[in-house]
Each structure stands twice: as structure tokens, then as C-alpha cells.
Protein backbone atom coordinates (compact mmCIF):
# COMPACT_ATOMS: atom_id res chain seq x y z
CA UNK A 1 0.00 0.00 0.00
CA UNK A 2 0.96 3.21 -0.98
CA UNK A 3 -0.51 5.50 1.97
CA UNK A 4 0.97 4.21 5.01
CA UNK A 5 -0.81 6.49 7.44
CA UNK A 6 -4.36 5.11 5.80
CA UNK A 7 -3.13 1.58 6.20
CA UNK A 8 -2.39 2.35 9.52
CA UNK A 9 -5.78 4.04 10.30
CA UNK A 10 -7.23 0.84 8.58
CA UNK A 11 -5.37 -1.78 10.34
CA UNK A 12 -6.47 -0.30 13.90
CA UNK A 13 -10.27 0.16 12.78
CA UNK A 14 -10.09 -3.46 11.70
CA UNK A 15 -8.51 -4.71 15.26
CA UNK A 16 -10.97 -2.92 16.78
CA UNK A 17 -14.03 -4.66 15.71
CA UNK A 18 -12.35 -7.34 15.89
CA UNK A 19 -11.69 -6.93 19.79
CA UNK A 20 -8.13 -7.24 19.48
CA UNK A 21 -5.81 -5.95 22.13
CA UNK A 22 -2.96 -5.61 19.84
CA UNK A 23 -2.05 -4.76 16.31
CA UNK A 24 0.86 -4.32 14.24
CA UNK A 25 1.52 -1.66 12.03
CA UNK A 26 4.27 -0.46 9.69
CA UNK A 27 7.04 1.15 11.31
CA UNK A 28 7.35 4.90 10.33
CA UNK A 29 8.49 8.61 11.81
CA UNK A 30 5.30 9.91 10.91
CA UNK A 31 2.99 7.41 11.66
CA UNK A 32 4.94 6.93 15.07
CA UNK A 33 4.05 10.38 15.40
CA UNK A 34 0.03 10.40 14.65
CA UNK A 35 0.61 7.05 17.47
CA UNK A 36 2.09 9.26 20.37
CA UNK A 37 -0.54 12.17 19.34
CA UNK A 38 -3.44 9.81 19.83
CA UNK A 39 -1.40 8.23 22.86
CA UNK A 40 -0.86 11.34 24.88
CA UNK A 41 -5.17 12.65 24.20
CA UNK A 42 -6.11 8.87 25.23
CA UNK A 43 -7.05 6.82 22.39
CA UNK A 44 -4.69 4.33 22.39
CA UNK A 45 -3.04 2.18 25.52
CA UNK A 46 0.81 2.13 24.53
CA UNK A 47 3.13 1.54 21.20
CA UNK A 48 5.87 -0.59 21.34
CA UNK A 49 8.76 -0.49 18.31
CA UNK A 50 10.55 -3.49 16.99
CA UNK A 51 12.68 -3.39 13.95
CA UNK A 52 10.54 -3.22 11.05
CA UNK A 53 7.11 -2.77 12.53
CA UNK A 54 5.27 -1.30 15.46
CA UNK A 55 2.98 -2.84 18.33
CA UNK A 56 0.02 -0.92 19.01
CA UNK A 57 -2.10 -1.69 22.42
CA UNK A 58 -5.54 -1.00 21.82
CA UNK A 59 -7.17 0.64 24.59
CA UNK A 60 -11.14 -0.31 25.73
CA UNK A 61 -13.14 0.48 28.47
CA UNK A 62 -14.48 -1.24 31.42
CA UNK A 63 -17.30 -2.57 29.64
CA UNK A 64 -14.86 -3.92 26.90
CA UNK A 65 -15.78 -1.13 24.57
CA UNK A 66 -13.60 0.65 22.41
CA UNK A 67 -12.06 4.07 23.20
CA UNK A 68 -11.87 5.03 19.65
CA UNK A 69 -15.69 4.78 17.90
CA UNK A 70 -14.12 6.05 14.30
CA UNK A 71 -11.50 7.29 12.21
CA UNK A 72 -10.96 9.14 9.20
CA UNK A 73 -8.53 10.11 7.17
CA UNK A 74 -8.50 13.83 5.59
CA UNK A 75 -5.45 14.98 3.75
CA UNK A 76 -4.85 12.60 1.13
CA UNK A 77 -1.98 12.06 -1.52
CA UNK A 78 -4.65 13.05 -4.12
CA UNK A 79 -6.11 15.85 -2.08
CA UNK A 80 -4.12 17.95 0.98
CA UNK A 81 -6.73 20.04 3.20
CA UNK A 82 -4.68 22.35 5.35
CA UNK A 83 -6.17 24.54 8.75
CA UNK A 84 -5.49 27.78 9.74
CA UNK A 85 -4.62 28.33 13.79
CA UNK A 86 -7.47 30.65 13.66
CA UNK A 87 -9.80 27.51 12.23
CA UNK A 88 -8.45 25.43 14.81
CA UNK A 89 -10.42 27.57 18.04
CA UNK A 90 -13.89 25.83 17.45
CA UNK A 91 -12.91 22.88 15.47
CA UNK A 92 -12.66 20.20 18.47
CA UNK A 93 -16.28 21.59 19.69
CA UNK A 94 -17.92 21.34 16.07
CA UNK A 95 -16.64 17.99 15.56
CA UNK A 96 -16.02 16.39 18.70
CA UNK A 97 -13.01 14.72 17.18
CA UNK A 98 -9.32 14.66 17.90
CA UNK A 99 -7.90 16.14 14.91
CA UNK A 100 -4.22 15.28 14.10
CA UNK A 101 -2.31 18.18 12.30
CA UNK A 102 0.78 17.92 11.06
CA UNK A 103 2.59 21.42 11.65
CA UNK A 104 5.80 22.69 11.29
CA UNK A 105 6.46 22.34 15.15
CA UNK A 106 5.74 18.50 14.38
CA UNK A 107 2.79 16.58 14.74
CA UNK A 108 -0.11 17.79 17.31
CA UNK A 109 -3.25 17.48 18.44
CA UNK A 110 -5.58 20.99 17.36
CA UNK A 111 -5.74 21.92 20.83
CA UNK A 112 -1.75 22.36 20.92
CA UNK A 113 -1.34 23.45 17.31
CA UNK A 114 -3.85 26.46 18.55
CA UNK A 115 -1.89 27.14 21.82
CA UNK A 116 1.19 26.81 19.80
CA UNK A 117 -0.69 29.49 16.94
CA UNK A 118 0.34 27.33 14.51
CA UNK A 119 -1.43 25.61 11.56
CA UNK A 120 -0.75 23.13 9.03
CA UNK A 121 -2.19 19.61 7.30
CA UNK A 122 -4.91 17.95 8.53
CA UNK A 123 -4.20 14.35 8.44
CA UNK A 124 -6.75 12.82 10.19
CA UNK A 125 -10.14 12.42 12.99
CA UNK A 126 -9.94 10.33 15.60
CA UNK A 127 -13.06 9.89 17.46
């Protein structure tokens, strides 16, 4: 596959109606990135690097139900959307979503690309 990051976004939909507690992905700066961004706001458990590859723990609740209900990817190869830091003030309310943004400070959630004032390519929803 071409896209890693939608392979990635794939492969962890898949495990999780599956109910698996862990899946691998392909091992990559970026997505490693996206991984810790959805780490550190709650939606996954932990991620865990081998050589070629990456361990993601899913994380569920008590009831055995997913954290994450949906994902989506955005900014595609075929088509980049990019945000504003002004776009960014109302965008977590609107949506309810964790919205990944790649910005030249690195990769952060919209709620720290705003404090930061910076904008930059939406890559994907997590919610």
C-alpha cells in the first residue's frame, strides 16, 4: 500500500471490531508520530517499536468497549486540506473529534497546534 498512514488508520479500525488488544503496524516517523498524538489525548493504551514494525495496544473500556468509535482520514496524496490556527479555536467543539495536524512544530493534536498558533495539514479524525 501506498498511503501508510491510511493503512495504519485501517489496520487499527479493523482490530478494533475485531476486539483485538494488539495490532501491528508499519514502522514509520510519521505514523509513530500520529501514534504518540493519539497516545498522549487517550485513544490508544501504549506503542511498542521493533525493527521493522510497530505494536500498538488498543485501549477499551471497562465494559470492553472501544475508546476510539471512528477514524478518518482527511489529507490525502490526491487531495491535501490544510487549517489555519485561527480555524483550529472551534474545530474540536464542532466535531467532537481529535484532529491530528501535522505542523511545522511537528505533529499535534488541534488543541496544541492552537496554543502553539500554529497551523498546518490535517491528516486525520480520531473519534
Amino acid at each position: 500500500m501506498n498511503d501508510i498512514v491510511s493503512d495504519t488508520l485501517a489496520r487499527i479500525r479493523n482490530a478494533y471490531l475485531v476486539g483485538k488488544e494488539v495490532v501491528v503496524v508499519q514502522k514509520s516517523k510519521f505514523v509513530k508520530s500520529i501514534l504518540e498524538v493519539m497516545k498522549s489525548e487517550g485513544f490508544i493504551a501504549d506503542i511498542e517499536e521493533s525493527d521493522r514494525s510497530m505494536n500498538v495496544t488498543l485501549k477499551y473500556d471497562i465494559k470492553g468497549v472501544p475508546v476510539i468509535r471512528g477514524m478518518k482520514r482527511i489529507s490525502k496524496s490526491s487531495r491535501r486540506f490544510y487549517v489555519q490556527s485561527k480555524d483550529l479555536k472551534n474545530m474540536r467543539r464542532k466535531r467532537f473529534a481529535l484532529s491530528v495536524i501535522s505542523t511545522p512544530n511537528g505533529v499535534l493534536s488541534d488543541i496544541k497546534a492552537y496554543a502553539q498558533g500554529v497551523g498546518g495539514e490535517l491528516v486525520c479524525e480520531v473519534y
